[in-house]
N, C-alpha and C. Protein backbone atom coordinates (compact mmCIF):
# COMPACT_ATOMS: atom_id res chain seq x y z
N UNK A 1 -129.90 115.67 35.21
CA UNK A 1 -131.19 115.82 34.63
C UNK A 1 -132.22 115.41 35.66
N UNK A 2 -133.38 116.51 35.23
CA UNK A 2 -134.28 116.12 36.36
C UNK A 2 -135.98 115.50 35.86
N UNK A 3 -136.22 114.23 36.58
CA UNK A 3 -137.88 113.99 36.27
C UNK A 3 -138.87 114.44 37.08
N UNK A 4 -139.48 115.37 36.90
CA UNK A 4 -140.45 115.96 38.09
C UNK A 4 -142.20 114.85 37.66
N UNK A 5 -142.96 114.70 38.54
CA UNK A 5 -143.63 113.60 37.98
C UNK A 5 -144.63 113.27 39.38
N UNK A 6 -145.70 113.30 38.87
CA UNK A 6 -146.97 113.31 39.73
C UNK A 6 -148.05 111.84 39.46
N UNK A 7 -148.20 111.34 39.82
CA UNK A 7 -148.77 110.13 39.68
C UNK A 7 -150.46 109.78 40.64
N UNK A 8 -151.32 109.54 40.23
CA UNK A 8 -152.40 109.24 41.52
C UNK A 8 -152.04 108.26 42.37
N UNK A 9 -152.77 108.31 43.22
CA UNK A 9 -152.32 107.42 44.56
C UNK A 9 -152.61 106.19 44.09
N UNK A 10 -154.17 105.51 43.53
CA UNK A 10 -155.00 105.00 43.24
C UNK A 10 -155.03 104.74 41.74
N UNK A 11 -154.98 104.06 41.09
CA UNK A 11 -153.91 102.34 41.90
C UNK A 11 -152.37 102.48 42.45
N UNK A 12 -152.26 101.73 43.51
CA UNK A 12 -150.63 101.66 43.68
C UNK A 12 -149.67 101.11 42.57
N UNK A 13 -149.84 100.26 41.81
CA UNK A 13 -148.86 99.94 41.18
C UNK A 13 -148.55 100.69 40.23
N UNK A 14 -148.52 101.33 39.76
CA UNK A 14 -147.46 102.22 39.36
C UNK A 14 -146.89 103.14 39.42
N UNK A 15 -147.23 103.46 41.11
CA UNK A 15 -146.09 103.93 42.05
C UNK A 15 -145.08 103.32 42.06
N UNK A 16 -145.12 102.22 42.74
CA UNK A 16 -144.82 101.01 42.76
C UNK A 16 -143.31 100.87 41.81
N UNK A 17 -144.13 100.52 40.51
CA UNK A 17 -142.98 99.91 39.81
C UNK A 17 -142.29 101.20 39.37
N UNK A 18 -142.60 102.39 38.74
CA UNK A 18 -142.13 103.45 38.90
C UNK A 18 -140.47 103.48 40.11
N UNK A 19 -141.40 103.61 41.28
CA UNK A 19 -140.14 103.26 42.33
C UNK A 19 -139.22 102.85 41.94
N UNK A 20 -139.57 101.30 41.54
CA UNK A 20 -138.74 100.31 41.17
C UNK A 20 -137.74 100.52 40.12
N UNK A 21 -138.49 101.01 39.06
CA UNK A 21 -137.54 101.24 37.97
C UNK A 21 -136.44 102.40 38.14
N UNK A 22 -137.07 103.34 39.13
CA UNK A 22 -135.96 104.63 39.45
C UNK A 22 -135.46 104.09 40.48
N UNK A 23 -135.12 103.17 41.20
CA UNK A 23 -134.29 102.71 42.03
C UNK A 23 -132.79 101.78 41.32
N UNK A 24 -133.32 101.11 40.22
CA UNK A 24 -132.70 100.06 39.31
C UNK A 24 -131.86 101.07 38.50
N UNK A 25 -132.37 102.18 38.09
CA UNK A 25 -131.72 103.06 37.04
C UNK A 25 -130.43 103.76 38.55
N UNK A 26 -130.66 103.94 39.75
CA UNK A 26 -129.69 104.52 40.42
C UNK A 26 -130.30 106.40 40.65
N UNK A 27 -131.37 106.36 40.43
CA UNK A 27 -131.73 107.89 40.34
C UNK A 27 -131.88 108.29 41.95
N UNK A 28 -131.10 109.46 42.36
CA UNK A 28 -131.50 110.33 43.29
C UNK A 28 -132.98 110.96 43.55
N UNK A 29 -133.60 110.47 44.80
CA UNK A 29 -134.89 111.07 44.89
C UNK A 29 -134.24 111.90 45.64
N UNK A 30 -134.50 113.45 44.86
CA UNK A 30 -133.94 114.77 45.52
C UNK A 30 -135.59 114.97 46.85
N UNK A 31 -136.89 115.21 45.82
CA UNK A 31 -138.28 115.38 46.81
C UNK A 31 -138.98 114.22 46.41
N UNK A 32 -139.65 114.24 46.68
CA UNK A 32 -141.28 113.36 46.53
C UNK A 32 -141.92 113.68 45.11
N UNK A 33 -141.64 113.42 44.16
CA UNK A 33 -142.16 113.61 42.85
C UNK A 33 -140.95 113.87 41.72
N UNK A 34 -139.51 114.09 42.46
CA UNK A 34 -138.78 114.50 41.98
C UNK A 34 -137.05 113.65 42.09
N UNK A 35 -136.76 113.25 41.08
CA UNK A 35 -135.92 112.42 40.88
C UNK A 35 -134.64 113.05 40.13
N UNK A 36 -133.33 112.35 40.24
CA UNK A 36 -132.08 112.99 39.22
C UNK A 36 -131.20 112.32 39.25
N UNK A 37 -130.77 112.29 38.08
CA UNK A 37 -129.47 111.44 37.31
C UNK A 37 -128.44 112.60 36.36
N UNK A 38 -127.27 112.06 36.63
CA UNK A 38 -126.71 112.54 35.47
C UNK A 38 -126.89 112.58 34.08
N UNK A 39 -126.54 113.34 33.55
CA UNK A 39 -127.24 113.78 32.35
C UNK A 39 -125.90 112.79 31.29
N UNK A 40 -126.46 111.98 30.28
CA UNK A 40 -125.75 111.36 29.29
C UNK A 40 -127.33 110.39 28.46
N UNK A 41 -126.72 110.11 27.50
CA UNK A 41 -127.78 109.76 26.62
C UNK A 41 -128.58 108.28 27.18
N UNK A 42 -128.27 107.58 27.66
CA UNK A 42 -128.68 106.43 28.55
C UNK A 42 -129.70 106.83 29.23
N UNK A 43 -129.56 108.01 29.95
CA UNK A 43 -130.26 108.67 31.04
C UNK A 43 -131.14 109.34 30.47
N UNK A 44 -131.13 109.84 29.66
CA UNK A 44 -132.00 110.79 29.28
C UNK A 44 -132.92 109.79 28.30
N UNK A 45 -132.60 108.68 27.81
CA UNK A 45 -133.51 108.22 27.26
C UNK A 45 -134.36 107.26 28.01
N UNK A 46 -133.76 107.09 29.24
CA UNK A 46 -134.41 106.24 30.21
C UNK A 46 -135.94 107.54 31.28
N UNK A 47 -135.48 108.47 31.25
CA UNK A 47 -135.97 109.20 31.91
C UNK A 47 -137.38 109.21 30.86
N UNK A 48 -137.14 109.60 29.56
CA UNK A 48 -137.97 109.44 28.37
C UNK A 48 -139.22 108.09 28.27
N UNK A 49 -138.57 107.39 28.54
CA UNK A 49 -139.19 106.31 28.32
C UNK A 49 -140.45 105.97 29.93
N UNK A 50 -139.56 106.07 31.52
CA UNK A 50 -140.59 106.86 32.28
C UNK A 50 -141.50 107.80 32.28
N UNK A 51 -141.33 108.56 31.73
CA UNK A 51 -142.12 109.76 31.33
C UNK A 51 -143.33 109.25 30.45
N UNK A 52 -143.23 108.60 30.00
CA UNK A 52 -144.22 107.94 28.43
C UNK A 52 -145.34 106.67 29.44
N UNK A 53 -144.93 106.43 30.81
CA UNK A 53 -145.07 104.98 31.24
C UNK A 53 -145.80 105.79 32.07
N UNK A 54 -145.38 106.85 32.70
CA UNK A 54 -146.14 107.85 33.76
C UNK A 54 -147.35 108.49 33.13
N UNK A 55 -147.33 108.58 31.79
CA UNK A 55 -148.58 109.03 31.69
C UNK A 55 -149.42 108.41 31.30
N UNK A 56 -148.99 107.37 30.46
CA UNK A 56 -149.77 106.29 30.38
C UNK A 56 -150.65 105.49 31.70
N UNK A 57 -149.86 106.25 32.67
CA UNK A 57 -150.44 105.18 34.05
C UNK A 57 -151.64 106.64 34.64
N UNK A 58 -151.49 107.56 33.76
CA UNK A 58 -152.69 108.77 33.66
C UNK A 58 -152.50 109.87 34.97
N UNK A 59 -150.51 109.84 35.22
CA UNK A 59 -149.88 111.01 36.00
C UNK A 59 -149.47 112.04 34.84
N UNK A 60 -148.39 112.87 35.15
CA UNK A 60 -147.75 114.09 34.37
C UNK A 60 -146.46 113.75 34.95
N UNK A 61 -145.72 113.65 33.89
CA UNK A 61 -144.30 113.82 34.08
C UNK A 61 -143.42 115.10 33.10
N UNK A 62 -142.57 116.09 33.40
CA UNK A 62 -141.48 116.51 33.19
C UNK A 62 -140.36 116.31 33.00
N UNK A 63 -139.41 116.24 32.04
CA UNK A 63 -137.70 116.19 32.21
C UNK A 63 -137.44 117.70 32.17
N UNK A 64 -136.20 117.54 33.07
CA UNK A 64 -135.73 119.02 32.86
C UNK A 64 -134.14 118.57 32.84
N UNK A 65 -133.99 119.19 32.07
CA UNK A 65 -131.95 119.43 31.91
C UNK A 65 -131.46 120.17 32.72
N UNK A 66 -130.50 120.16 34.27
CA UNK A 66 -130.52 121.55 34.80
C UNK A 66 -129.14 121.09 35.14
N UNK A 67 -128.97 122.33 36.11
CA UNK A 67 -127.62 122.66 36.94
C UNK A 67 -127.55 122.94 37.42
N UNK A 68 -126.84 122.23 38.96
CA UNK A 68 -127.14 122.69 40.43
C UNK A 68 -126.58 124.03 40.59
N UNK A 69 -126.94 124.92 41.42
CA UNK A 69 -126.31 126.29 41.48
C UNK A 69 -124.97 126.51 42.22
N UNK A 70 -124.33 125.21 42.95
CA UNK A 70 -123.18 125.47 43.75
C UNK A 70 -123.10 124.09 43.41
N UNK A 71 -121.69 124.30 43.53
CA UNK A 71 -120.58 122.92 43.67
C UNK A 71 -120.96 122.34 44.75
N UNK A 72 -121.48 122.87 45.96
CA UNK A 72 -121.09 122.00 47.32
C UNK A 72 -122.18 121.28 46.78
N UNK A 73 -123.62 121.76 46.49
CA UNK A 73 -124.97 120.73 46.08
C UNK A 73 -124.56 120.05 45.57
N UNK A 74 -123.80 120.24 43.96
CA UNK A 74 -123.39 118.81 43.30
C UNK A 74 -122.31 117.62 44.28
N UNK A 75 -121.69 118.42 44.91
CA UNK A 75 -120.97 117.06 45.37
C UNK A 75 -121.57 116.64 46.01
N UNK A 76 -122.70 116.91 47.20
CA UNK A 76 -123.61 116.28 48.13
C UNK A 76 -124.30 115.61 47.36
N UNK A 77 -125.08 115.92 46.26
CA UNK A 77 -126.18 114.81 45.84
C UNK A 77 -124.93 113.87 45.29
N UNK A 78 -123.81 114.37 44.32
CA UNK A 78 -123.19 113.22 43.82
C UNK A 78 -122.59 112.05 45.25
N UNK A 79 -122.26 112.52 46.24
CA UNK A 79 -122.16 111.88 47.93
C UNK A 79 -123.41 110.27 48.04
N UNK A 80 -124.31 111.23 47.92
CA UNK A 80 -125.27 110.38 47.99
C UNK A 80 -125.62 109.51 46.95
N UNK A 81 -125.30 109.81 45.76
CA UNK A 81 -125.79 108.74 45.34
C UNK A 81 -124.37 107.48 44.80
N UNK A 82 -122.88 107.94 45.71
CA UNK A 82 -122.28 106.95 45.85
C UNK A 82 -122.46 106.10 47.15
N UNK A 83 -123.15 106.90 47.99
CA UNK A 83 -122.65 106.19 49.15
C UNK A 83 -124.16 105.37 49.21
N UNK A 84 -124.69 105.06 48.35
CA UNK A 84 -125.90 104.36 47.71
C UNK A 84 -125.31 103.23 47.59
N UNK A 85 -124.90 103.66 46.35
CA UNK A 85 -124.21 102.70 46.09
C UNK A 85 -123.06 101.63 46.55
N UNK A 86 -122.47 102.14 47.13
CA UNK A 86 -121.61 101.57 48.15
C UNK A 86 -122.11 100.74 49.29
N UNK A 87 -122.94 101.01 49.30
CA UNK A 87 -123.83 100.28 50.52
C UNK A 87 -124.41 98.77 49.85
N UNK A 88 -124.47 98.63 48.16
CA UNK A 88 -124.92 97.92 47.73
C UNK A 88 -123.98 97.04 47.28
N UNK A 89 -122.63 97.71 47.16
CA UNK A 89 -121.14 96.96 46.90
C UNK A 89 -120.58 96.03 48.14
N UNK A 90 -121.01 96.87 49.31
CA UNK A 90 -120.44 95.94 50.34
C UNK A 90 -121.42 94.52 50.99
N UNK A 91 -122.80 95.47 50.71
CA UNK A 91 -123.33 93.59 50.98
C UNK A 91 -122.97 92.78 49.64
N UNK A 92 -122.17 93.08 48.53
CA UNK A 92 -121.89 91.93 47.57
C UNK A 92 -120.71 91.29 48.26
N UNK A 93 -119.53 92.41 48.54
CA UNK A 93 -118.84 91.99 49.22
C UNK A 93 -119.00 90.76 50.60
N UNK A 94 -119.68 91.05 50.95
CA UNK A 94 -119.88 90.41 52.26
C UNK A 94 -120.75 89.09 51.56
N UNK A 95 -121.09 89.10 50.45
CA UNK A 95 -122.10 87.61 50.30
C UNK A 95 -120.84 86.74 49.36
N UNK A 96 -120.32 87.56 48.96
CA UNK A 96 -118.64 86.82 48.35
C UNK A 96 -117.95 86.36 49.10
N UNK A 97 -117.77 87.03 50.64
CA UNK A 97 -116.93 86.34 51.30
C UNK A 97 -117.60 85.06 52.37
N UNK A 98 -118.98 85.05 52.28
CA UNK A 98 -119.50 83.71 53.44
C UNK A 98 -120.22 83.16 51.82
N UNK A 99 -119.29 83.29 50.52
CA UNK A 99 -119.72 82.18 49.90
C UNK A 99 -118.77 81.30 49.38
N UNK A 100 -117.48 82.28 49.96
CA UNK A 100 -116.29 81.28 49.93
C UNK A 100 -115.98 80.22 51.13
N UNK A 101 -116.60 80.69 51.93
CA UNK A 101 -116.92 79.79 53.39
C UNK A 101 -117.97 78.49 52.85
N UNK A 102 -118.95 78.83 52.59
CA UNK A 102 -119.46 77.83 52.39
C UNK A 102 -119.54 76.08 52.35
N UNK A 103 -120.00 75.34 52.64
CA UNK A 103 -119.60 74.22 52.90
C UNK A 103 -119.79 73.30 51.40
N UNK A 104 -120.79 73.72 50.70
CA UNK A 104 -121.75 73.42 49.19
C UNK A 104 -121.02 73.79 47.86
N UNK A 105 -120.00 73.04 47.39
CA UNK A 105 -119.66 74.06 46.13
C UNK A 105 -120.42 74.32 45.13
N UNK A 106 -121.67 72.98 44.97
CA UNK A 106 -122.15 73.54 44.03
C UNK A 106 -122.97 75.14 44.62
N UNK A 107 -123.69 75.26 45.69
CA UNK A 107 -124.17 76.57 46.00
C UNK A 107 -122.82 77.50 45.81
N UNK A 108 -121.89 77.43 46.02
CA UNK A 108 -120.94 78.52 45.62
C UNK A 108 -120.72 78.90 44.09
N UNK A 109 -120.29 78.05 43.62
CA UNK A 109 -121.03 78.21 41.69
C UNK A 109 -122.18 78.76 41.92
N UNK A 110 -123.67 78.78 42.41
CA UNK A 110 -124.55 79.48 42.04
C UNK A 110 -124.61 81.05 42.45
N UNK A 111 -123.90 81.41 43.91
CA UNK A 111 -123.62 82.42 44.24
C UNK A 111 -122.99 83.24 43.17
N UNK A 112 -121.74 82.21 42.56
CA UNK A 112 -120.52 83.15 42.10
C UNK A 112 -121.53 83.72 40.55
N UNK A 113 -122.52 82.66 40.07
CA UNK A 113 -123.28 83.68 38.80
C UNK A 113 -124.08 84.45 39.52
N UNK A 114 -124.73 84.78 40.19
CA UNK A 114 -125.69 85.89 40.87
C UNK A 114 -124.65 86.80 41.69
N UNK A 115 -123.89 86.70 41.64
CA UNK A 115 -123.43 88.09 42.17
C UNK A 115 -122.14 88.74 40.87
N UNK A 116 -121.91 87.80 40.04
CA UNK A 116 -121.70 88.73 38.96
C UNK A 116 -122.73 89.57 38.10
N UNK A 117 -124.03 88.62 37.76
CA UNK A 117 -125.57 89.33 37.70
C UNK A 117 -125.07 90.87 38.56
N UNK A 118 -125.05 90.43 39.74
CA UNK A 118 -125.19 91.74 40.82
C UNK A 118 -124.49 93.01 40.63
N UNK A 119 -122.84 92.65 40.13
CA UNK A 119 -122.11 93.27 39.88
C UNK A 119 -122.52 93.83 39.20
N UNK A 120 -123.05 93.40 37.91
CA UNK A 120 -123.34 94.28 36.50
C UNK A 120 -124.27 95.23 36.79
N UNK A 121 -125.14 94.92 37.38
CA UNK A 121 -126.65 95.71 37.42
C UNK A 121 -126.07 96.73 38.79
N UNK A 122 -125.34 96.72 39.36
CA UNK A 122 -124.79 97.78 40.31
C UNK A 122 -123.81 98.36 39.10
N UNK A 123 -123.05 97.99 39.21
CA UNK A 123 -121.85 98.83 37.94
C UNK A 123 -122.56 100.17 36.87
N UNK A 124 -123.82 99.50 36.62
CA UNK A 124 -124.75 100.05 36.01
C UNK A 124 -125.52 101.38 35.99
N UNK A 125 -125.60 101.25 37.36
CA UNK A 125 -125.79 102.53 37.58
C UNK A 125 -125.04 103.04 38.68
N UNK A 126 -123.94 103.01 38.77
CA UNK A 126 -122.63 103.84 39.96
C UNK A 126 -122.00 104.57 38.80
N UNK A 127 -122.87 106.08 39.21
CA UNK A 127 -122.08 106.88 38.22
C UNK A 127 -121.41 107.92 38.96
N UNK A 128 -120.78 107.14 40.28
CA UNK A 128 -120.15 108.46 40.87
C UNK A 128 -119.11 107.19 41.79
N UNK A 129 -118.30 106.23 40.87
CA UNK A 129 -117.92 105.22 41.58
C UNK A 129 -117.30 105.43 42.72
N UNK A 130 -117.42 104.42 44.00
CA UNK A 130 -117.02 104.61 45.60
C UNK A 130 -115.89 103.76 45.36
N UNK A 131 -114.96 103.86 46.71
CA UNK A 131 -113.25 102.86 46.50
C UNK A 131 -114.31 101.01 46.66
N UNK A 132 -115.49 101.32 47.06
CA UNK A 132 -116.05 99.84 47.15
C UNK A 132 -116.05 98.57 45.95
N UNK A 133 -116.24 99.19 44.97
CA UNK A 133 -116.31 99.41 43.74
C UNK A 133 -115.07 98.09 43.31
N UNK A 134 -113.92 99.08 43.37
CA UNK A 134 -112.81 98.36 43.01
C UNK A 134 -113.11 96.68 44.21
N UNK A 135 -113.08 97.11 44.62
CA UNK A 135 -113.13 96.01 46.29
C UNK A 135 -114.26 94.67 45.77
N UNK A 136 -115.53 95.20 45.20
CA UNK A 136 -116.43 94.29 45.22
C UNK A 136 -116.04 93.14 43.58
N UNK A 137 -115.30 94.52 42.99
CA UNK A 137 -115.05 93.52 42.02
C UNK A 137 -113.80 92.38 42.07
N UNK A 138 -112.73 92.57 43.40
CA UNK A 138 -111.79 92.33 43.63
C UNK A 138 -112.24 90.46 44.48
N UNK A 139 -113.58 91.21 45.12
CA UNK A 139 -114.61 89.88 45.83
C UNK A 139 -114.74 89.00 45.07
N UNK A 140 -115.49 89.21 44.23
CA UNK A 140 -116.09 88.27 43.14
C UNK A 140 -115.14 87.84 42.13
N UNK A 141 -113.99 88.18 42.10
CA UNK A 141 -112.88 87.50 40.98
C UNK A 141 -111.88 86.26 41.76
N UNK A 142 -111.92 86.78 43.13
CA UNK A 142 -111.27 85.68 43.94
C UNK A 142 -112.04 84.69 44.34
N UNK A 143 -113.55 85.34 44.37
CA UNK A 143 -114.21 83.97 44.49
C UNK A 143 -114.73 82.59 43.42
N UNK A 144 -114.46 83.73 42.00
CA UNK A 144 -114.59 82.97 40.90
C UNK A 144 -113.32 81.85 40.50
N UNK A 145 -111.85 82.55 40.84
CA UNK A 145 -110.64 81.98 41.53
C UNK A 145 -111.02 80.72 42.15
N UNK A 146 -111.59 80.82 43.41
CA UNK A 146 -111.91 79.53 44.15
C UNK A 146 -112.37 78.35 43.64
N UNK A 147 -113.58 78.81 42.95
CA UNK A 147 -114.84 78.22 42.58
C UNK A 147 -114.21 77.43 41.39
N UNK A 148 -113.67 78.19 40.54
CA UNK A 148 -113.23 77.37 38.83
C UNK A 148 -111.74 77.25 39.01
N UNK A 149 -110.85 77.06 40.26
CA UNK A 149 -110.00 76.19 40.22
C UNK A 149 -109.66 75.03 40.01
N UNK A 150 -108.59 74.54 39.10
CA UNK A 150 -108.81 73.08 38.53
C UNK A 150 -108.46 72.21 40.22
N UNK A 151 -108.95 70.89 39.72
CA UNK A 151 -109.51 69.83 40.82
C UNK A 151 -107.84 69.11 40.74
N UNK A 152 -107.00 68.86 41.70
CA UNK A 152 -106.56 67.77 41.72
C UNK A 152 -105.01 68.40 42.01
């Protein structure tokens, strides 16, 4: 599904958070006004609810329901918006593993809740899951392992 969506320059912020919120949801910016997610009811009511926020901020927004015309397009945009994601799995990965290093356990307890936070809100929107995936969650269970091992 697609949000096509025009906004004034003036004021920035709600470009801005706009951005923000289509970055958090995991949406493909295919152009410059033009965004896409898979189509399921989550999505489409999220797209809905932008749409209502975009005009309120006194742009024009569109949803459109579509379908790429070739397979190779769908697998490229679906490409991209794993290897998005993946990119966001491995710095979890990598903050799981220099937080098992760490010298601070209590900072390692605080790591180990913010990057399950992390997990979720990535999980969230990886709708085209990468092998990272399995891996990051594989991070954060051994480090929770570490962390809430009994003492003695």
């Amino acid at each position: 599904m697609l949000l096509a969506y025009r906004l004034p320059r003036d004021p920035s912020t709600p470009r801005s958070a706009l951005w923000r919120k289509l970055r958090r949801l995991g949406a493909a910016q295919v152009l410059d006004g033009l965004a896409a997610l898979p189509l399921d009811a989550r999505t489409r009511e999220q797209f809905e609810w932008l749409a209502e926020e975009i005009a309120e901020a006194g742009g024009e927004a569109t949803i459109w329901v579509g379908e790429l015309a070739s397979a190779a397009h769908e697998r490229e945009l679906a490409a991209r918006m794993a290897e998005a994601v993946a990119a966001e799995y491995r710095a979890l990965i990598a903050d799981a593993a220099a937080a098992a290093r760490a010298e601070v356990p209590g900072r390692r307890r605080r790591t180990l809740g913010r990057l399950r936070r992390e997990l979720r809100r990535i999980r969230a929107r990886d709708y085209f899951p990468p092998a990272e995936r399995e891996r990051a969650q594989q991070a954060v269970a051994e480090l929770a392992a570490f962390v809430e091992e009994p003492v003695g």
